[in-house]
Protein backbone atom coordinates (compact mmCIF):
# COMPACT_ATOMS: atom_id res chain seq x y z
CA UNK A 1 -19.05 -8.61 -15.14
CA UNK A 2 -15.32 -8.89 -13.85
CA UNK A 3 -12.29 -9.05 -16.08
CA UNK A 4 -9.41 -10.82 -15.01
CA UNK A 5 -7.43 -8.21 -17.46
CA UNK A 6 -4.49 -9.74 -17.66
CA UNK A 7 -5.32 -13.14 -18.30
CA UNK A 8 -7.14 -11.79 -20.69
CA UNK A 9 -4.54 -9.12 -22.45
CA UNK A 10 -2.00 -12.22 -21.98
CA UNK A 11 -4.47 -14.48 -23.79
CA UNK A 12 -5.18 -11.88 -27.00
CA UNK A 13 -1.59 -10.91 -27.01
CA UNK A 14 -0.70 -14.68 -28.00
CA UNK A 15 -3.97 -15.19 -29.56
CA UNK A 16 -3.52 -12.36 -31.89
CA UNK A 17 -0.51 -12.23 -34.46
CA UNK A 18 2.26 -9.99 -33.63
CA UNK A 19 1.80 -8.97 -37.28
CA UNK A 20 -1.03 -6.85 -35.82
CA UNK A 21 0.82 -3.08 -35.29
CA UNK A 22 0.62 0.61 -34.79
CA UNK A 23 1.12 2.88 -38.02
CA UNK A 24 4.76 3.54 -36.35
CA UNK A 25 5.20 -0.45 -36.28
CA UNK A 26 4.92 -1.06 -32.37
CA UNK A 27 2.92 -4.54 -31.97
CA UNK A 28 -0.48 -3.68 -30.55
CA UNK A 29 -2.05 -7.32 -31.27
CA UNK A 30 -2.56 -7.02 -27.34
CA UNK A 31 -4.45 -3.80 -26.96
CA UNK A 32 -6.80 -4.85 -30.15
CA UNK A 33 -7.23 -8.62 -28.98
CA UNK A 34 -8.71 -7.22 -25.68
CA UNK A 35 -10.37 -4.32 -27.26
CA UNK A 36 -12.50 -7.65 -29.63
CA UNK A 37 -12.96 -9.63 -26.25
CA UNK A 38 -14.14 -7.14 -24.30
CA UNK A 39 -17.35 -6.40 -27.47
CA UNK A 40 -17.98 -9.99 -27.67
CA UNK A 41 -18.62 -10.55 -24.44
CA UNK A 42 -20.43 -7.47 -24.25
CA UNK A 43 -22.60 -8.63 -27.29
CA UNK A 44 -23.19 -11.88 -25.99
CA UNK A 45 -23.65 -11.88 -22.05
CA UNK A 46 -25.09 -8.01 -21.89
CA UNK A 47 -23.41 -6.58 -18.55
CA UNK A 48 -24.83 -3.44 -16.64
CA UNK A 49 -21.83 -3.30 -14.87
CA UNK A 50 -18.37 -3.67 -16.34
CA UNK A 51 -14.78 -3.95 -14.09
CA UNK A 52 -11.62 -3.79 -15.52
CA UNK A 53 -9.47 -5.77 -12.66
CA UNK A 54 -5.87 -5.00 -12.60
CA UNK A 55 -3.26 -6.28 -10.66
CA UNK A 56 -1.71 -3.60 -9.19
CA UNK A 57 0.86 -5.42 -7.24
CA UNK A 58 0.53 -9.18 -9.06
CA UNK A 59 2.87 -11.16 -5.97
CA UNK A 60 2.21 -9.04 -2.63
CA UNK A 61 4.26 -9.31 -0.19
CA UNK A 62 2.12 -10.42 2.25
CA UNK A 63 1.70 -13.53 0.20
CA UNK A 64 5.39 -13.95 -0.35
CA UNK A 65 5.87 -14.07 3.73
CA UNK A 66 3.79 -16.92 3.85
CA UNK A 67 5.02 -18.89 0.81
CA UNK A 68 8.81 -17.20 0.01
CA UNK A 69 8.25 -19.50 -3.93
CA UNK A 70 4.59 -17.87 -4.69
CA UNK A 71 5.24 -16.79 -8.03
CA UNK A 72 9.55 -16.65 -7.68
CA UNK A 73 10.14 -17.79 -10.83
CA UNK A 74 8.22 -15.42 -12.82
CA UNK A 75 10.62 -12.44 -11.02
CA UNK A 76 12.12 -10.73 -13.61
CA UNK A 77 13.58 -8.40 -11.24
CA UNK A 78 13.27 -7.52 -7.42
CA UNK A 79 11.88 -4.80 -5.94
CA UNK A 80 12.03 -3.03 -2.52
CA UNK A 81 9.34 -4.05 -0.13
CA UNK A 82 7.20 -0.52 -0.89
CA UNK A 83 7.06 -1.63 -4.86
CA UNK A 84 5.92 -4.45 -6.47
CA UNK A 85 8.25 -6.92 -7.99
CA UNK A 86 8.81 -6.85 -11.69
CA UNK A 87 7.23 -9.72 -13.53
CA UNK A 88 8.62 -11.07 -16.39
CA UNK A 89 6.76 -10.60 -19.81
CA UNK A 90 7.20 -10.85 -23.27
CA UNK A 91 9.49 -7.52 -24.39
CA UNK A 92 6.42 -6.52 -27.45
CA UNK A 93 3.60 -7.03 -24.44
CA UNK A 94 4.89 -4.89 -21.58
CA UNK A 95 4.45 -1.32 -23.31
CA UNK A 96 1.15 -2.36 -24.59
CA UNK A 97 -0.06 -2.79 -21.00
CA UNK A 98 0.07 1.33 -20.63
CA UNK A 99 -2.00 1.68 -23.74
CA UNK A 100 -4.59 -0.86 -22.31
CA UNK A 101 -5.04 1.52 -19.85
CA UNK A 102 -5.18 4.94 -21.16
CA UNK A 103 -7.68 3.50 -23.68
CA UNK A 104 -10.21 1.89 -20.96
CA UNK A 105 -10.07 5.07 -18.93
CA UNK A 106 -11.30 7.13 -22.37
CA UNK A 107 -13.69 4.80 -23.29
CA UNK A 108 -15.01 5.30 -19.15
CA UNK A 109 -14.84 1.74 -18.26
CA UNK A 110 -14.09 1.03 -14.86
CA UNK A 111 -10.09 0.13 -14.02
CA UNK A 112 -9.69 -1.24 -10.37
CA UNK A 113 -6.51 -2.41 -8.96
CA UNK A 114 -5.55 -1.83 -5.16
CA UNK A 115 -2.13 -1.39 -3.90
CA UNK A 116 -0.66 -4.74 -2.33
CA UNK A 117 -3.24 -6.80 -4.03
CA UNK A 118 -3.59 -9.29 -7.29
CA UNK A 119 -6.87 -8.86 -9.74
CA UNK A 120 -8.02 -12.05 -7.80
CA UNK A 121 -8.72 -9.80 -4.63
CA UNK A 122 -10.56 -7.05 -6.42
CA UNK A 123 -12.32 -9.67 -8.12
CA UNK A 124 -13.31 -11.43 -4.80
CA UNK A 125 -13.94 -8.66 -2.71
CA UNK A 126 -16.06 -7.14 -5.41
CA UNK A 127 -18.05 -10.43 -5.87
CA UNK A 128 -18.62 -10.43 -2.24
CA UNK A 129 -19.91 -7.07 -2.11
CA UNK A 130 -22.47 -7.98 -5.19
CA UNK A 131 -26.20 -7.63 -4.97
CA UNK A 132 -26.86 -9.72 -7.95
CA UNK A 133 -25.53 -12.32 -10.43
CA UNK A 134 -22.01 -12.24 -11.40
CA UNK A 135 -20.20 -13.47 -14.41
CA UNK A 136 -15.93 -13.98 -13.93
CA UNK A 137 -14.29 -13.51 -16.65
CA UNK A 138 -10.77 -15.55 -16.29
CA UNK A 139 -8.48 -17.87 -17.27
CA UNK A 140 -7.20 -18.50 -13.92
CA UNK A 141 -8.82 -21.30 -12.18
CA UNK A 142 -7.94 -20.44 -8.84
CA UNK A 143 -11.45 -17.85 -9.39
CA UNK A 144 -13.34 -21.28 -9.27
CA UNK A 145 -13.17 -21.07 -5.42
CA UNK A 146 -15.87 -18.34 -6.03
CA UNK A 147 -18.79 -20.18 -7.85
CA UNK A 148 -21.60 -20.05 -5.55
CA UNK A 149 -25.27 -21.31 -7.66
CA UNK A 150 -27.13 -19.55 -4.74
CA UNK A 151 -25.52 -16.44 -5.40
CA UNK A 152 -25.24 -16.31 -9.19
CA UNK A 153 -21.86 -16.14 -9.03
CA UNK A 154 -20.19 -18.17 -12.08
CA UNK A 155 -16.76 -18.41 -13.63
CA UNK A 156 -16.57 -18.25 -17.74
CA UNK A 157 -13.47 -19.27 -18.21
CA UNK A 158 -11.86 -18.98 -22.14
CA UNK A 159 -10.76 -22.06 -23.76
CA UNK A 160 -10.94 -20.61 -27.46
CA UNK A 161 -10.68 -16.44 -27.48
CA UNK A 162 -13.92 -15.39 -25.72
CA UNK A 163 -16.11 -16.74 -28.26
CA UNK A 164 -16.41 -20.17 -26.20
CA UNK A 165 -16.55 -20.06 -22.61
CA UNK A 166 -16.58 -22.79 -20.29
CA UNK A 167 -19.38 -21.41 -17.69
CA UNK A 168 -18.06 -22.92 -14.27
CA UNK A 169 -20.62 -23.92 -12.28
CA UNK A 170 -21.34 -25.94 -8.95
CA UNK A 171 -22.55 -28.76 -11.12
CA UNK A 172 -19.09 -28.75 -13.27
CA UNK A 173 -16.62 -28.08 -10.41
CA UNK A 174 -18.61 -31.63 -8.93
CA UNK A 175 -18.49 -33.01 -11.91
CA UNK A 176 -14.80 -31.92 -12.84
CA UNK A 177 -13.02 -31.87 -9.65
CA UNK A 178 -15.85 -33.56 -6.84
CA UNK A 179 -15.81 -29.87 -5.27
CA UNK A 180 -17.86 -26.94 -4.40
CA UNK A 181 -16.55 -23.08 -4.96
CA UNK A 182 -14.78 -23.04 -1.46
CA UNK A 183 -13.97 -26.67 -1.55
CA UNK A 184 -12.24 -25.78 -4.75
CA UNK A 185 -9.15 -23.52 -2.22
CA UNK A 186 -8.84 -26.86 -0.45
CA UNK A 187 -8.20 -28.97 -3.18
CA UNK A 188 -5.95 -26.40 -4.74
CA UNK A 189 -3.89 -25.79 -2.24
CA UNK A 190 -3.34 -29.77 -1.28
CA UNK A 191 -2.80 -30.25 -5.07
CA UNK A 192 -0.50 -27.22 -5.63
CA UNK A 193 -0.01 -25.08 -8.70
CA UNK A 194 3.78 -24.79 -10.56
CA UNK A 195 2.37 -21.85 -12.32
CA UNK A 196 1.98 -19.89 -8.81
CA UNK A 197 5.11 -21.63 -6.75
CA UNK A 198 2.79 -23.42 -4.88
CA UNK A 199 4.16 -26.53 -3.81
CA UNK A 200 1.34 -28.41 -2.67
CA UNK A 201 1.53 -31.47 -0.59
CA UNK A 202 3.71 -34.42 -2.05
CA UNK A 203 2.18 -36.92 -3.87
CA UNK A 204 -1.22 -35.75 -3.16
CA UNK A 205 -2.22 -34.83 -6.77
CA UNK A 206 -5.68 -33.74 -8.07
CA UNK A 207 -7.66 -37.00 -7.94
CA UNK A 208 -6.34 -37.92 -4.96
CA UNK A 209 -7.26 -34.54 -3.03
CA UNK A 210 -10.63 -34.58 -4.05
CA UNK A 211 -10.71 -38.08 -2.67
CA UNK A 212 -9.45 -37.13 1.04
CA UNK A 213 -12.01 -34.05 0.50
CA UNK A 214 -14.95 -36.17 -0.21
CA UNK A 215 -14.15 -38.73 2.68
CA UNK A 216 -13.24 -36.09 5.12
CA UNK A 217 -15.22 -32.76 4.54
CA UNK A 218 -12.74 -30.44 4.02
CA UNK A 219 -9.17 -29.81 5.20
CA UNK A 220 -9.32 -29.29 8.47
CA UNK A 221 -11.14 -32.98 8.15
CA UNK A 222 -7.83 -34.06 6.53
CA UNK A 223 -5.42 -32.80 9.12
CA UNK A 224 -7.66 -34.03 11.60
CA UNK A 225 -7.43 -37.34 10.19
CA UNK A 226 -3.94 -37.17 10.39
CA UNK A 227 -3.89 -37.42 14.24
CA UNK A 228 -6.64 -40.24 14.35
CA UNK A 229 -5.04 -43.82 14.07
CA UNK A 230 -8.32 -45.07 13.26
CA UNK A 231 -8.99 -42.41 9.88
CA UNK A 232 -9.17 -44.75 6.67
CA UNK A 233 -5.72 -42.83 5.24
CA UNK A 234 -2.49 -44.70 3.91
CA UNK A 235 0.32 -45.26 5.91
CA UNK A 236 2.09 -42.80 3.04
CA UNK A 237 -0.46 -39.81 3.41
CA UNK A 238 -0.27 -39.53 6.73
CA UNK A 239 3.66 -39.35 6.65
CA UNK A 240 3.05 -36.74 3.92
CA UNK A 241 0.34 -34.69 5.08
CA UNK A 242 2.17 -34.67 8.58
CA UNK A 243 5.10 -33.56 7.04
CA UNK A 244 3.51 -30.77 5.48
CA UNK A 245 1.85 -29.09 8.36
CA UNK A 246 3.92 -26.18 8.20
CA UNK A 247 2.71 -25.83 4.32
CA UNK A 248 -1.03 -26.36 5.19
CA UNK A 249 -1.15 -24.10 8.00
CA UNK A 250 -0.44 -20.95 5.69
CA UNK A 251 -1.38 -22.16 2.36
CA UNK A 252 -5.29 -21.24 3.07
CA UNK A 253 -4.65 -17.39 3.27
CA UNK A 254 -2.34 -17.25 0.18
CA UNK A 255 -5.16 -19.42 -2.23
CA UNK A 256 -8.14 -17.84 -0.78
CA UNK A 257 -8.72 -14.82 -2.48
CA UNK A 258 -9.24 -11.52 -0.45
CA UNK A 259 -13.01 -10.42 -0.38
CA UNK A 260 -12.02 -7.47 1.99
CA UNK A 261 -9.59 -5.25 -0.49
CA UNK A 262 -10.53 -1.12 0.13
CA UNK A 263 -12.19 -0.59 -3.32
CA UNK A 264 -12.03 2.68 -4.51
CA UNK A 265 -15.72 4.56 -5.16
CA UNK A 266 -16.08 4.48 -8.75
CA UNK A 267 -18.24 4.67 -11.73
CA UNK A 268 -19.00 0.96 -12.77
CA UNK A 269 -21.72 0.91 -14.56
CA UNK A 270 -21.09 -0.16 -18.72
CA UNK A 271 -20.70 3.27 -20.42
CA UNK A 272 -22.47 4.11 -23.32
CA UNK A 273 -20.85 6.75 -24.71
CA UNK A 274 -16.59 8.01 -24.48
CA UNK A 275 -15.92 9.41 -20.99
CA UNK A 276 -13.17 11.57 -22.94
CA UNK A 277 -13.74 11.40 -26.78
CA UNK A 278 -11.20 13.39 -27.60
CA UNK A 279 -8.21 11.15 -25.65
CA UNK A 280 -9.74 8.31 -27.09
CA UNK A 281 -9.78 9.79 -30.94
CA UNK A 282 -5.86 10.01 -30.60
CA UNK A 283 -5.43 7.18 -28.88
CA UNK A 284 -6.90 5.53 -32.03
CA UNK A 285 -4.92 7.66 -34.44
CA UNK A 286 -1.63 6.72 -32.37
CA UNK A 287 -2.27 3.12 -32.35
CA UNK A 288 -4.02 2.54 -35.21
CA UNK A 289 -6.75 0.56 -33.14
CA UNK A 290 -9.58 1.45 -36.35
CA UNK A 291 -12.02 -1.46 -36.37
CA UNK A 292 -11.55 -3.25 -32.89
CA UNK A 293 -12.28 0.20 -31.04
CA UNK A 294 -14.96 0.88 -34.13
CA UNK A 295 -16.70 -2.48 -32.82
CA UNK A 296 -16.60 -1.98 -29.51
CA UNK A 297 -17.84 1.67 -29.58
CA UNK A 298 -20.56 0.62 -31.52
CA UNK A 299 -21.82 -2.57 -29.00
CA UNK A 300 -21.74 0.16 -26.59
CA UNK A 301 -24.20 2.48 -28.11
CA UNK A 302 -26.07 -0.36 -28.79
């Protein structure tokens, strides 16, 4: 099982009340919130491996090169190219993030992020890697690109909490988008994504890309179609797509999640017991985390 952490701290710390705090008054609705996802899912899908996925640099400059608007307007503040830019967040989530992370490193779950890459590339390079069936945890869909039936690779993506998932299969991305897991990067990236600065190609939206996908095969299809009077596109996507070359020709690398990020050797399987019971005991003292860490300690033994 891989956690998209933040999506999923950014998803209890709104899903939680801000009402929820620390016996010095710091919010911690956060920390908790992810601390109750993390045992449900536990409870109900049973992991023998568990990942923590950070984003240890969440807009990488490699990506940025390509695409100068992936992710600009979510800069809160630039950095030099050595350091990752600053992203904006609510002011009560940011110092909950470092608590996050001292208490997953007591309880001996395994915390992966990799300098110059996003969660998504742990994620993909760890699914990659994978001998068996994987289960996504994310709210991102740009993780449907990795579905793969054959594989046992599926997305569960929340729509309320954790408690209901959507699982993403090959038969849903077909039925939702007329797309396979690596179909999905085409359609993406021809759609585009405001959330990410990704432009996408004008007036090519959703249902329209999936349309060009299933008559063409994929985008090299498309842009092949482009240059052949004959292909069965409008007079108004071919002006388009031609005038987005430049676009389509980088857009692959910067939607495609890495599967080749240097992962460090660690310790993934689910613990069962506190790697450091002591930290953890006044980490739970300090943030008054009682009955969400109680819970999840307590799925773990089990």
């Amino acid at each position: 099982m891989l956690l998209d952490t933040a999506s999923l701290y950014f998803r209890a710390y709104f899903g939680v009340p801000e009402s929820v705090k620390a016996p010095d008054g710091t919010p911690v609705n956060a920390v908790r919130g992810l601390l109750e996802f993390i045992t449900r899912l536990v409870q109900d899908h049973r992991p023998d491996d568990l990942v923590a996925c950070m984003d240890a640099d969440w807009r990488p400059h490699w990506r940025v090169e390509l695409i100068p608007s992936y992710k600009a307007h979510r800069v809160a503040q630039e950095s030099p190219d050595t350091a990752p830019d600053v992203e904006e967040t609510p002011d009560t989530l940011s110092p909950q993030v470092p608590v996050i992370e001292d208490v997953l490193d007591a309880l001996g779950i395994a915390r992966v992020g990799v300098t110059a890459y996003e969660a998504d590339d742990v994620i993909g390079t760890y699914t990659a890697r994978a001998t068996g069936p994987v289960d996504i945890i994310t709210g991102d869909r740009d993780l449907f690109q990795l579905v793969d039936d054959a594989r046992g690779i599926r997305v569960l993506y929340p729509l309320k909490g954790v408690g209901t998932l959507q699982t993403t299969d090959e038969a849903l991305l077909r039925e939702k988008y007329g797309v396979d897991g690596p179909g999905y990067v085409d359609l993406a990236l021809l759609r585009g994504d405001p959330s990410d600065g990704l432009p996408g190609v004008p007036g090519i939206g959703e249902k329209t890309a999936a349309k060009l996908l299933d008559a063409f095969g994929d985008l090299a299809g498309i842009m092949a179609a482009v240059d052949d009077p004959k292909s069965r596109l409008t007079p108004s996507q071919r002006k388009r797509l031609d005038e987005a070359r430049p676009y389509v020709a980088v857009a692959p690398k910067v939607v495609r999640v890495a599967d080749d990020v240097p992962l460090p050797d660690v310790d993934v399987a689910l613990p069962r017991t506190p790697r450091d019971p002591a930290a953890l005991e006044a980490l739970a003292d300090r943030w008054g985390l009682g009955g969400s860490l109680g819970r999840l300690l307590t799925t773990l033994e089990a």
